[in-house]
N, C-alpha and C. Protein backbone atom coordinates (compact mmCIF):
# COMPACT_ATOMS: atom_id res chain seq x y z
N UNK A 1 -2.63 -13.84 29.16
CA UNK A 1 -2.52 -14.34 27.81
C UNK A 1 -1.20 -13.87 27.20
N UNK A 2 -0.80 -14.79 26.55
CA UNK A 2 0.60 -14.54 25.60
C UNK A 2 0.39 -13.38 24.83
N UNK A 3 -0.43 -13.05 24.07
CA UNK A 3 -0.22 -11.97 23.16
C UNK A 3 -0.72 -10.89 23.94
N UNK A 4 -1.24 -10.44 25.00
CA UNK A 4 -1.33 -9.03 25.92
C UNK A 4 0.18 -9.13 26.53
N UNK A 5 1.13 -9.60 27.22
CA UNK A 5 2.12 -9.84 26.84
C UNK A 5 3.15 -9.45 26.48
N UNK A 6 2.53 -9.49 25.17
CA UNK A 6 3.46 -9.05 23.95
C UNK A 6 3.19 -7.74 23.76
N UNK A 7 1.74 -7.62 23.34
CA UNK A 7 1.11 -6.44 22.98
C UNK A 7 0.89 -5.11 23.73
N UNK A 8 0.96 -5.15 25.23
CA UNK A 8 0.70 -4.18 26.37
C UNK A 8 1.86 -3.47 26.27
N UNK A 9 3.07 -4.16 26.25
CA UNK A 9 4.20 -2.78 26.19
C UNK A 9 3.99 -1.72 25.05
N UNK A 10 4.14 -2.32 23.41
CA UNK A 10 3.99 -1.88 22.81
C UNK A 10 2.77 -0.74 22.29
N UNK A 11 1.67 -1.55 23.04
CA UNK A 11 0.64 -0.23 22.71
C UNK A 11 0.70 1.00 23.69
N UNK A 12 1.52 0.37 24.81
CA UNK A 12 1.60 1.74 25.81
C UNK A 12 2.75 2.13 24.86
N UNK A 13 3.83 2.43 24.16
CA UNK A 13 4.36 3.25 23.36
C UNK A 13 3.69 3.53 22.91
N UNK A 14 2.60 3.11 21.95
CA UNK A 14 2.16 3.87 20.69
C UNK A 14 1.35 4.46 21.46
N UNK A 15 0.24 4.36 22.83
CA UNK A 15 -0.28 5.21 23.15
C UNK A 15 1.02 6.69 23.67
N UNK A 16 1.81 6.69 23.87
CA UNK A 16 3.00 7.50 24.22
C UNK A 16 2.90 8.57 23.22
N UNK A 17 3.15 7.82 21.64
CA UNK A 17 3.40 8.55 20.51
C UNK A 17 2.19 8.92 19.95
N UNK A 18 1.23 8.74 19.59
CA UNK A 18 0.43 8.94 19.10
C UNK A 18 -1.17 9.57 19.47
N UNK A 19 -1.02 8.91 20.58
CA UNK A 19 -2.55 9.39 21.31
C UNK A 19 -2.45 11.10 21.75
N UNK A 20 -1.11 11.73 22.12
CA UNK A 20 -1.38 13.14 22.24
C UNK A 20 -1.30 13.73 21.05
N UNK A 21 -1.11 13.10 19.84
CA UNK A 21 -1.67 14.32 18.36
C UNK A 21 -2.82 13.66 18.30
N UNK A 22 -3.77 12.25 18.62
CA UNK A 22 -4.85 12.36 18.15
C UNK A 22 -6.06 13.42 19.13
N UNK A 23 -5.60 13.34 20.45
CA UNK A 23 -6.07 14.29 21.42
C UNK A 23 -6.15 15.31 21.60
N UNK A 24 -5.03 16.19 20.83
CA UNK A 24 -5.03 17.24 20.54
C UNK A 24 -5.37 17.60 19.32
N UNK A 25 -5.12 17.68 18.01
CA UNK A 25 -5.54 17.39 16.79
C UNK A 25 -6.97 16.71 16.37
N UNK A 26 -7.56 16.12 17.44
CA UNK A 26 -8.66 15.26 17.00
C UNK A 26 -8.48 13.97 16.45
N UNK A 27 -9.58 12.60 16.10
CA UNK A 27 -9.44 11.98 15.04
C UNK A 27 -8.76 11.71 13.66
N UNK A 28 -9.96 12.48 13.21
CA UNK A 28 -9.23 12.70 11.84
C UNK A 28 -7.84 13.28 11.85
N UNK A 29 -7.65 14.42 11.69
CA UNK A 29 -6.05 14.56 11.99
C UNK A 29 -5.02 13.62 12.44
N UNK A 30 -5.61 12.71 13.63
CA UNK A 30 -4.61 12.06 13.95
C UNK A 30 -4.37 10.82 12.87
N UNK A 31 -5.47 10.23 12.85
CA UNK A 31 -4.81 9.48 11.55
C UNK A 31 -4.37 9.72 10.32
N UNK A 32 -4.76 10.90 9.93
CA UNK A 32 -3.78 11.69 8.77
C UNK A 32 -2.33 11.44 9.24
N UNK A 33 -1.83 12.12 10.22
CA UNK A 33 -0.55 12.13 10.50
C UNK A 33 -0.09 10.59 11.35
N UNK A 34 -0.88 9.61 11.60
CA UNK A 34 -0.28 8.56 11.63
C UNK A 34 -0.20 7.56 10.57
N UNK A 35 -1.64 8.50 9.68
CA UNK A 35 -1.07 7.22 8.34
C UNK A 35 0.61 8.07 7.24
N UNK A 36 0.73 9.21 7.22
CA UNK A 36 1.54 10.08 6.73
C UNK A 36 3.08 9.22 7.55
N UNK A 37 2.98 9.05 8.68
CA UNK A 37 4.47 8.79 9.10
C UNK A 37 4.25 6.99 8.73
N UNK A 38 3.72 6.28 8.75
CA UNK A 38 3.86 5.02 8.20
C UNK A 38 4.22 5.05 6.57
N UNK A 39 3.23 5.59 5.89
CA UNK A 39 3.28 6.14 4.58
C UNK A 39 5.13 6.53 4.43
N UNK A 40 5.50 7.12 5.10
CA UNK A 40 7.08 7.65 5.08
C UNK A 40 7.72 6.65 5.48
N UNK A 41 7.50 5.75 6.20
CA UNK A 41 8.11 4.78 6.58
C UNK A 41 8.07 3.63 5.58
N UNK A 42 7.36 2.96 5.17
CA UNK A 42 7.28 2.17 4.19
C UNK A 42 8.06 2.42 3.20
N UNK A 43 7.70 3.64 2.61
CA UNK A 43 8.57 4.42 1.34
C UNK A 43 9.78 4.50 1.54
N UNK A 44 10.27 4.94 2.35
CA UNK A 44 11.74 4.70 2.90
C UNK A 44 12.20 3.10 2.87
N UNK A 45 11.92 2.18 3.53
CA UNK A 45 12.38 0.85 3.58
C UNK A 45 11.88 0.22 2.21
N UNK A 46 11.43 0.76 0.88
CA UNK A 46 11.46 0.74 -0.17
C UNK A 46 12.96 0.80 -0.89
N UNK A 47 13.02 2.62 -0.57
CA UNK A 47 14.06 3.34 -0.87
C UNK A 47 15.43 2.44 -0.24
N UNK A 48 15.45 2.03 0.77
CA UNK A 48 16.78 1.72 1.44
C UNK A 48 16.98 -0.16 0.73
N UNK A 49 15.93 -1.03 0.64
CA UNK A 49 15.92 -2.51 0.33
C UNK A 49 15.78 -3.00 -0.86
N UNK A 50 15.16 -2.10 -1.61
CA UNK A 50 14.53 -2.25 -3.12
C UNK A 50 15.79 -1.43 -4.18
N UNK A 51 17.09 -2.41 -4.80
CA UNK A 51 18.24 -1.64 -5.35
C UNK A 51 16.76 -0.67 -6.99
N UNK A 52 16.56 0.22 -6.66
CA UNK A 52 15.41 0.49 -8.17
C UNK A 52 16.12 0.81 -9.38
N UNK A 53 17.79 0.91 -9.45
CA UNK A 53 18.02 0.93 -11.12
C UNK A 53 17.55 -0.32 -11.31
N UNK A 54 18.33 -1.35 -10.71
CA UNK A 54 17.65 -2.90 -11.19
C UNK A 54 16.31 -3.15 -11.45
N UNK A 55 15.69 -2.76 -10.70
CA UNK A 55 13.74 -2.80 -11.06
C UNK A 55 13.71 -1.88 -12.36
N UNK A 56 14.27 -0.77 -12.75
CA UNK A 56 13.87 -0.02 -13.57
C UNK A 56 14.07 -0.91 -14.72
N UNK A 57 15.66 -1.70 -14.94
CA UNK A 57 15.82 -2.39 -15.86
C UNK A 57 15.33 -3.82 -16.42
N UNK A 58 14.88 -4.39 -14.83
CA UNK A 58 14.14 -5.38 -15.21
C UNK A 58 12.37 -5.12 -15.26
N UNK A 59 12.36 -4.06 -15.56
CA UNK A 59 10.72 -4.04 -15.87
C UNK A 59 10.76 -3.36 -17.31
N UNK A 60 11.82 -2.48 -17.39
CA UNK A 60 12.63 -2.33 -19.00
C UNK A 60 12.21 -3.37 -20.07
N UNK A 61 13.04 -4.19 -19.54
CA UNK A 61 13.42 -5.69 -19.98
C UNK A 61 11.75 -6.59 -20.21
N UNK A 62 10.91 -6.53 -19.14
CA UNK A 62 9.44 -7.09 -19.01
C UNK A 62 8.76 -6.64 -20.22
N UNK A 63 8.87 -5.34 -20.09
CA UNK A 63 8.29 -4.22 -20.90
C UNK A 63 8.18 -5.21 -22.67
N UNK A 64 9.37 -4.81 -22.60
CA UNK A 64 10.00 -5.57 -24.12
C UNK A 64 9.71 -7.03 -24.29
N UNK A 65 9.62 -7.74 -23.73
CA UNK A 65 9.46 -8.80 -23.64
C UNK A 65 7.55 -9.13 -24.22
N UNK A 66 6.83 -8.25 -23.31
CA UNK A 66 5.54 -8.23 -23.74
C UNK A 66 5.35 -7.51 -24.69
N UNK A 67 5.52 -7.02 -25.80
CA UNK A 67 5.56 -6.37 -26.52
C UNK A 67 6.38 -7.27 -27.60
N UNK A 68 7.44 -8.19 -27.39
CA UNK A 68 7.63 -8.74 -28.60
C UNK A 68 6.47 -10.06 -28.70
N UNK A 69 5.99 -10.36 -27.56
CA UNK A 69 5.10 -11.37 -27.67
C UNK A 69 3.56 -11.15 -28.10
N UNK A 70 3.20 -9.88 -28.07
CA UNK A 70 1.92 -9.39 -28.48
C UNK A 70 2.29 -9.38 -29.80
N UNK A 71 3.07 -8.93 -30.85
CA UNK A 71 4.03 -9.00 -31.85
C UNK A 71 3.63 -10.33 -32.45
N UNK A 72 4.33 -11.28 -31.72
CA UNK A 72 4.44 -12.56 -32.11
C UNK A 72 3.26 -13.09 -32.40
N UNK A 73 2.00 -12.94 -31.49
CA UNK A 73 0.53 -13.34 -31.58
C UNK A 73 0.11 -12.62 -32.57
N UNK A 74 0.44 -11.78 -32.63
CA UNK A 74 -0.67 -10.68 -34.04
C UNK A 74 -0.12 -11.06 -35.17
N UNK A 75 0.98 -11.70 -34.92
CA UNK A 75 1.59 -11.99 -36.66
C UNK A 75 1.18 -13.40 -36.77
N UNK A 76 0.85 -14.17 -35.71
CA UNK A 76 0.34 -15.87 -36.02
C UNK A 76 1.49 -16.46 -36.36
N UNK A 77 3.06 -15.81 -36.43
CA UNK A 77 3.73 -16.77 -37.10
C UNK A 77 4.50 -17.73 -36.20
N UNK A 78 4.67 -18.90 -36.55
CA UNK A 78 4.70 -20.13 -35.79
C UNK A 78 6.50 -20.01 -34.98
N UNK A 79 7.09 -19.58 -36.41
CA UNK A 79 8.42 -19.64 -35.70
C UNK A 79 8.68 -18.22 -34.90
N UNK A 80 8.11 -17.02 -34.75
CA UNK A 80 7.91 -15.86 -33.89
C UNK A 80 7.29 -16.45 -32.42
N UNK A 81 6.22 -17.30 -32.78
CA UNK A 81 5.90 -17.69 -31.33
C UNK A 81 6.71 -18.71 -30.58
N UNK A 82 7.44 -19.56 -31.31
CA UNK A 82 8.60 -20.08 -30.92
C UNK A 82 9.73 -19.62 -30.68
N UNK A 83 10.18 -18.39 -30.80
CA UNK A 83 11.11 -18.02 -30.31
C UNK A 83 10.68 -17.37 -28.79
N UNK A 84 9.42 -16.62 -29.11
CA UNK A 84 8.86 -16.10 -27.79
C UNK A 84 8.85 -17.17 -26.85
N UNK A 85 8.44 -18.05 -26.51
CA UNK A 85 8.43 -19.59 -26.14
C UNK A 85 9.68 -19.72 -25.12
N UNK A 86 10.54 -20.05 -25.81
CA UNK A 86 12.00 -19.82 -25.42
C UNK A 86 12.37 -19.14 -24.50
N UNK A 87 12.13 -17.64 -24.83
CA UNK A 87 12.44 -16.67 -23.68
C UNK A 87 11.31 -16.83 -22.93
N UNK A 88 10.52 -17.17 -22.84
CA UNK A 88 9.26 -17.68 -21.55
C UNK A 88 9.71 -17.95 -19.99
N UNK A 89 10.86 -18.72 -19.82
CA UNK A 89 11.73 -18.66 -19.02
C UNK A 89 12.28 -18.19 -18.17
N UNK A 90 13.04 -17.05 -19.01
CA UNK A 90 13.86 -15.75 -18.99
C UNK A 90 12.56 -15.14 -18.51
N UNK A 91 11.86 -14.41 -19.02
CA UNK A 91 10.46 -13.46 -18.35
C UNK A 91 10.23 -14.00 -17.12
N UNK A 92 9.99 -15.19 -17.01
CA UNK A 92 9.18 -15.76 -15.44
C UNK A 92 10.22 -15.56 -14.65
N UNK A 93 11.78 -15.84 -14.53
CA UNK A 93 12.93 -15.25 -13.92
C UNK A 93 13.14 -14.05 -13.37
N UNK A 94 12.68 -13.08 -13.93
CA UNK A 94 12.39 -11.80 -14.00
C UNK A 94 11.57 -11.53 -13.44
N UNK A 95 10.21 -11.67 -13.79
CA UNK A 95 9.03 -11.92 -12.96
C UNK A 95 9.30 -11.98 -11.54
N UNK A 96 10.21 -13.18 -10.80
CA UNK A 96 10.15 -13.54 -9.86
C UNK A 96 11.28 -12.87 -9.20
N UNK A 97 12.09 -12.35 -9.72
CA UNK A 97 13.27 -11.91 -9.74
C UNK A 97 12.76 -9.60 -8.43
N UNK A 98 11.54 -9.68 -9.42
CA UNK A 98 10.62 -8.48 -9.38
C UNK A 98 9.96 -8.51 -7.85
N UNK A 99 9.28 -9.96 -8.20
CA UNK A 99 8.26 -10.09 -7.01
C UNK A 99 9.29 -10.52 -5.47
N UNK A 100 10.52 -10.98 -5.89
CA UNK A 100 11.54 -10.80 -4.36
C UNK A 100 11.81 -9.43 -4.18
N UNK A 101 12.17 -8.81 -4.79
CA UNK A 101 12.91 -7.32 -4.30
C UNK A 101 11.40 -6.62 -3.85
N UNK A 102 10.35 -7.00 -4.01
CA UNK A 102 9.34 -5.80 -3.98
C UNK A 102 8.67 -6.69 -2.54
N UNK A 103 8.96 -7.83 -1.94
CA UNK A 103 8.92 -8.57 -0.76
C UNK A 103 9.52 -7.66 0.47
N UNK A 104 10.71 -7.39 0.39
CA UNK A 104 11.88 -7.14 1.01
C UNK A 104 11.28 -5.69 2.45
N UNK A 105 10.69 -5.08 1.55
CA UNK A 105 10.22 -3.64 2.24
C UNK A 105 8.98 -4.27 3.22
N UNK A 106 8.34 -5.23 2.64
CA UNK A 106 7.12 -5.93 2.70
C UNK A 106 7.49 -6.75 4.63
N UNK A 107 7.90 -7.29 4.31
CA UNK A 107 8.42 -8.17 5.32
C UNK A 107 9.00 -7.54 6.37
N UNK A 108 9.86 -6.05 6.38
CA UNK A 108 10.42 -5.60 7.79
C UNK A 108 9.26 -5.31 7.93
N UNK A 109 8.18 -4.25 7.11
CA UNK A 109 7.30 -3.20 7.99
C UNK A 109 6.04 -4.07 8.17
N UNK A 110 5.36 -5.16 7.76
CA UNK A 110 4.80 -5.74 8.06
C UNK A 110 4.27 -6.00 9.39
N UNK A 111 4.85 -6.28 10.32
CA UNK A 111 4.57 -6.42 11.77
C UNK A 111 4.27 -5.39 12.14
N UNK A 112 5.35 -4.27 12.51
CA UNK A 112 4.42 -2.86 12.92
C UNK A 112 3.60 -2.07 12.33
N UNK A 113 3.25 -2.65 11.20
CA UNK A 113 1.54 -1.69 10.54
C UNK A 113 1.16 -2.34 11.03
N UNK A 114 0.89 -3.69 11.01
CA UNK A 114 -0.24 -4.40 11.76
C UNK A 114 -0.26 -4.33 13.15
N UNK A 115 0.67 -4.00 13.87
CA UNK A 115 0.82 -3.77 15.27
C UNK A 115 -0.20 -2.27 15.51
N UNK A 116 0.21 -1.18 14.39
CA UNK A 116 -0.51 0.35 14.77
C UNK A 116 -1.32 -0.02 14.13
N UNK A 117 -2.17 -1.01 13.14
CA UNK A 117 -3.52 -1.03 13.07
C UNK A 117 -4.55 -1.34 13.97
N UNK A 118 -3.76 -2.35 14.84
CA UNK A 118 -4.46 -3.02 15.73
C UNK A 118 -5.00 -2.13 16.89
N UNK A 119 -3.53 -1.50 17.71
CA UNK A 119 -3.52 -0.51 18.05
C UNK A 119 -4.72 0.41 17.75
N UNK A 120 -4.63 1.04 16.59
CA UNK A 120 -5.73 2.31 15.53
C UNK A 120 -7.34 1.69 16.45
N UNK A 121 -7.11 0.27 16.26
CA UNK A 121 -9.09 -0.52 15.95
C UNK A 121 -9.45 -0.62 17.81
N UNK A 122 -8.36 -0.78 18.45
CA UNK A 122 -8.71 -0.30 19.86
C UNK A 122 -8.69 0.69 20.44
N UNK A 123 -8.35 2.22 19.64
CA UNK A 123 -8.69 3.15 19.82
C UNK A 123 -10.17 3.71 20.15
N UNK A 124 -11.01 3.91 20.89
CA UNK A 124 -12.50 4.45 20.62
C UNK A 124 -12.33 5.65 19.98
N UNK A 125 -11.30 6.86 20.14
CA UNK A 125 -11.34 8.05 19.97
C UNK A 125 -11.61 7.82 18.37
N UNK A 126 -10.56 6.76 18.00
CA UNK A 126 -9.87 6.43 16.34
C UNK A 126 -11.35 5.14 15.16
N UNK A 127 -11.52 4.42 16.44
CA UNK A 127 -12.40 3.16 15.64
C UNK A 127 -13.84 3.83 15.27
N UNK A 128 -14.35 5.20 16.00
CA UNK A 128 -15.84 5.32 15.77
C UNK A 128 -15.81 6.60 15.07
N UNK A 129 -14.42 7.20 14.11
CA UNK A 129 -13.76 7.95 13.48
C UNK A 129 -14.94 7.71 11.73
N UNK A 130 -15.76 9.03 11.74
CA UNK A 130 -16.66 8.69 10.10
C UNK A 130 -16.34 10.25 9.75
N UNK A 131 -15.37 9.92 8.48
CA UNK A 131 -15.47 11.39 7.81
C UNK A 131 -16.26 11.33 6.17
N UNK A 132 -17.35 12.02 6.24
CA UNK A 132 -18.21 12.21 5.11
C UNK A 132 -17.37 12.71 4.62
N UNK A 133 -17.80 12.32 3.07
CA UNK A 133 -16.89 13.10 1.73
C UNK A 133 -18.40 13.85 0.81
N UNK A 134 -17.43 14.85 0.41
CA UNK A 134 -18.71 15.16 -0.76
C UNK A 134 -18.77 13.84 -1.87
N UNK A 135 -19.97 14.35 -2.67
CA UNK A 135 -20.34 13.30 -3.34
C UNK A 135 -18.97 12.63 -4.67
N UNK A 136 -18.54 14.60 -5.03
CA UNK A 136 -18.22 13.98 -6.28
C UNK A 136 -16.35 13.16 -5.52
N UNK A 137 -15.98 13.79 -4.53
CA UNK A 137 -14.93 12.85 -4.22
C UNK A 137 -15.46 11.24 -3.95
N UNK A 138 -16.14 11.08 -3.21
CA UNK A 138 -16.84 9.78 -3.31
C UNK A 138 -16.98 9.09 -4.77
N UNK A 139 -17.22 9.65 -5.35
CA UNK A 139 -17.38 9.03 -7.12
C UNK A 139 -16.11 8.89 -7.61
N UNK A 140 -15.12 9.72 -7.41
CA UNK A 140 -13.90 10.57 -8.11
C UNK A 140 -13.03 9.18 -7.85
N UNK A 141 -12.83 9.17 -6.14
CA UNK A 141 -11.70 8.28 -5.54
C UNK A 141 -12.38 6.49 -5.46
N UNK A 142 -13.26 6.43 -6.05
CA UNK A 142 -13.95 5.29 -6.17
C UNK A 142 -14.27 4.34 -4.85
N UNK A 143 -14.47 5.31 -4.20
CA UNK A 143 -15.07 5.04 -2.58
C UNK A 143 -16.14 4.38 -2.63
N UNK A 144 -16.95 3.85 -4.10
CA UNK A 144 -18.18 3.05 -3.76
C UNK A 144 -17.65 2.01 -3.93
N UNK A 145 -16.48 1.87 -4.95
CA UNK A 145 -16.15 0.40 -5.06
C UNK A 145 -15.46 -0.77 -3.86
N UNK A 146 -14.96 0.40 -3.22
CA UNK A 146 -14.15 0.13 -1.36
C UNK A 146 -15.52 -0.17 -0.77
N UNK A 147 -16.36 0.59 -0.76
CA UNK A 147 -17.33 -0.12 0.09
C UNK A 147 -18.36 -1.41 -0.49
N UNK A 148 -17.61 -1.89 -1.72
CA UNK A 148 -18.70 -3.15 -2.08
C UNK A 148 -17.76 -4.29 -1.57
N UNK A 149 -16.19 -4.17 -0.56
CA UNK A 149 -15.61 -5.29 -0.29
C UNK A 149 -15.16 -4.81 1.29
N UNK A 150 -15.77 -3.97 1.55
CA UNK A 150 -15.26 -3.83 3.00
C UNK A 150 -16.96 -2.80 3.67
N UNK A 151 -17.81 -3.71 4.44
CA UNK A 151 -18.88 -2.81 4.54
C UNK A 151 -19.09 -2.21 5.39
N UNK A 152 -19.48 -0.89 5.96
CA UNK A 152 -19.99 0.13 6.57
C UNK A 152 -20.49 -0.15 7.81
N UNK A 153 -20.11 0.23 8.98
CA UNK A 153 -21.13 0.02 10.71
C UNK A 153 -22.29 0.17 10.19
N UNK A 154 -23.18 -0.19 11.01
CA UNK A 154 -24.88 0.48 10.49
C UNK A 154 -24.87 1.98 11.30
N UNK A 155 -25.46 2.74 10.57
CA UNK A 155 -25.54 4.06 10.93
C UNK A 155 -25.05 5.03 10.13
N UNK A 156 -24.25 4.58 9.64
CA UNK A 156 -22.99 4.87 8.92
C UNK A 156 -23.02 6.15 7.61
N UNK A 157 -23.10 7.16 7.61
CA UNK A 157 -23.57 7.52 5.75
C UNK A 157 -23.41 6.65 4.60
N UNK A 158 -23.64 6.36 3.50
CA UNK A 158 -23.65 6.18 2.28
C UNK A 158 -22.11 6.73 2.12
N UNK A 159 -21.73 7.90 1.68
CA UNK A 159 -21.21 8.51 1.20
C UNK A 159 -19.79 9.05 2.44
N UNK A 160 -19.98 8.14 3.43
CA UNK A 160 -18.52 8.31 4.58
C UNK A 160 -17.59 7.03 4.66
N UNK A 161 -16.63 7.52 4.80
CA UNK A 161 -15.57 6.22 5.22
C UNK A 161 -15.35 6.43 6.69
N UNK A 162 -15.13 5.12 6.95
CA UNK A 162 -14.52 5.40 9.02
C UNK A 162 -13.17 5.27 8.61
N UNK A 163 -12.32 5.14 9.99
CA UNK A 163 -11.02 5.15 10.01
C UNK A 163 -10.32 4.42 9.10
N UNK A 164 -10.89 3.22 8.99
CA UNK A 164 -9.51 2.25 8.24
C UNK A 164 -9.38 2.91 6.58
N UNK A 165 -10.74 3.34 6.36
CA UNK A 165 -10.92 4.05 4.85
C UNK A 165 -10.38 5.27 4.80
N UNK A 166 -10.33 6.06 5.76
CA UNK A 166 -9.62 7.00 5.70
C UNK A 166 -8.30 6.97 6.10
N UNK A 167 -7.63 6.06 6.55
CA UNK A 167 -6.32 6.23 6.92
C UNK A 167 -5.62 5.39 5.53
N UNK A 168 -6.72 4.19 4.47
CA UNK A 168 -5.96 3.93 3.14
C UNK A 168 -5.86 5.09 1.89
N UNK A 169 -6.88 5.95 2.37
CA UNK A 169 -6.91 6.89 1.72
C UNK A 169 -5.71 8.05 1.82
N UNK A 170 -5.70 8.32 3.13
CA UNK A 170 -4.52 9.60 3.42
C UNK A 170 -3.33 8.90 3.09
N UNK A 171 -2.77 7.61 3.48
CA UNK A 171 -1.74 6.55 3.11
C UNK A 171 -1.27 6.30 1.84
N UNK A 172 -2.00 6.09 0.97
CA UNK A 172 -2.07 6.05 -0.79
C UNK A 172 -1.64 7.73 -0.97
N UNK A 173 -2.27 8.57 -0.60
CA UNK A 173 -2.23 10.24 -1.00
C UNK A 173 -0.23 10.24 -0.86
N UNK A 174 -0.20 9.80 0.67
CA UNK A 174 0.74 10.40 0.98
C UNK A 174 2.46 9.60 0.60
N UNK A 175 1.67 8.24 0.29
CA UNK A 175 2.40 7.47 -0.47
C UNK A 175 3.14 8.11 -1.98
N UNK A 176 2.23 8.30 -2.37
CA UNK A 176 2.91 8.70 -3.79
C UNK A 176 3.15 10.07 -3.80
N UNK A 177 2.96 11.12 -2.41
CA UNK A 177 3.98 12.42 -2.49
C UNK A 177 5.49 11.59 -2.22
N UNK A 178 5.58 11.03 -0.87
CA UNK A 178 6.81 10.36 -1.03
C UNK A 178 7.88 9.52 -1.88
N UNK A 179 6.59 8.88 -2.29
CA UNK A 179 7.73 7.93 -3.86
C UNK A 179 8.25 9.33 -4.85
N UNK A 180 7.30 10.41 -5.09
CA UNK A 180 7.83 11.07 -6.25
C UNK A 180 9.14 11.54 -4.99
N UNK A 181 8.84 12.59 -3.65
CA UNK A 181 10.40 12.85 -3.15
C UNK A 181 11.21 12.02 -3.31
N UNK A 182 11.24 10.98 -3.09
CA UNK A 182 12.43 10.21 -2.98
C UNK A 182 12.57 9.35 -3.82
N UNK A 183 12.30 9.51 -5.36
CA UNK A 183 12.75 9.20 -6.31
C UNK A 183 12.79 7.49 -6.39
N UNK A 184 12.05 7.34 -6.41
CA UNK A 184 11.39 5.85 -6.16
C UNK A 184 10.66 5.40 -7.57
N UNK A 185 11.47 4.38 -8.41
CA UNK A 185 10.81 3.99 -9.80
C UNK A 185 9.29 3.07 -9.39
N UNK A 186 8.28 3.22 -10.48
CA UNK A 186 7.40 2.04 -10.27
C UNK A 186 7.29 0.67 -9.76
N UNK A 187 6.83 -0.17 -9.34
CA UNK A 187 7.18 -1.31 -8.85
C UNK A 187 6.96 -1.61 -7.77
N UNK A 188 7.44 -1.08 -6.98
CA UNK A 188 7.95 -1.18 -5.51
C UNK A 188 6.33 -1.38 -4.80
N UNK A 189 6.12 -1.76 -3.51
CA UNK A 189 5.16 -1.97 -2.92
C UNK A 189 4.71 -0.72 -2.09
């Protein structure tokens, strides 16, 4: 088949890279530290594709924009909402202007997360991976609401995520240690 193929070299790398920290380290661990180096990776091709004074200023700019138009509605006045009107334009420009630069990071790393997810789900060591949480993190990180759109093996605890939940979890954590290092404005993907 075409896509074994494709796919056999590559997962024998990632088995290369990855399978001796999950082997040694265990499971859990290992996807900590494989969602942590994606997590760094993403953030980086943020940092390097995404120019962020420009995002800072055009969400500046958004900012103000919604705010003269909430303005404009609370006052009812006809020629306030007509001027807002006008710049309607200008905002959706911006808008779109936002949603290209925040593409950009999107589109290189795209293929290889989905390549080491795939990878991750043919793991046995990695796919039958359930780490219970106490309750109140379960409540805290809103782990019930993840499980009313993505549901549970049978067997499963109540109150555990398997791998893919725990590797969006360590990923998000480790996401936003990185955006604050590397100085990364809001926005970005």
């Amino acid at each position: 088949m075409v896509l074994e193929f494709i796919t056999e070299p590559i997962f024998a790398v990632l088995d290369v890279i990855f399978l001796p920290i999950v082997n040694a380290w265990g499971p859990m661990l290992g996807v900590f530290v494989i969602s942590t180096i994606v997590a760094f990776f993403i953030t980086l091709a943020n940092k390097l594709l995404v120019d962020q004074e420009r995002l800072q200023h055009v969400q500046t700019e958004m900012k103000g924009f919604q705010q003269e138009m909430m303005a404009a509605q609370k006052s009812g006045d006809p020629k306030a909402m007509a001027e807002v009107q006008k710049k309607q334009s200008e905002f959706m420009k911006l808008q779109q202007e936002m949603m290209m630069n925040s593409f950009k990071p999107m589109i290189v790393t795209m293929v290889p997360i989905l390549l080491i997810f795939w990878w991750m789900a043919a793991q046995p060591a990695i796919n039958k991976l359930v780490v219970e949480l106490p309750s109140f993190v379960y409540y805290v990180l809103f782990v019930w609401l993840f499980h009313m759109f993505y549901h549970q093996s049978p067997g499963v605890p109540i109150m555990a995520i398997e791998w893919l939940g725990w590797y969006i979890l360590c990923s998000f954590a480790m996401s936003m240690i990185f955006r604050k290092f590397m100085g990364l404005k809001s926005g970005g993907i």
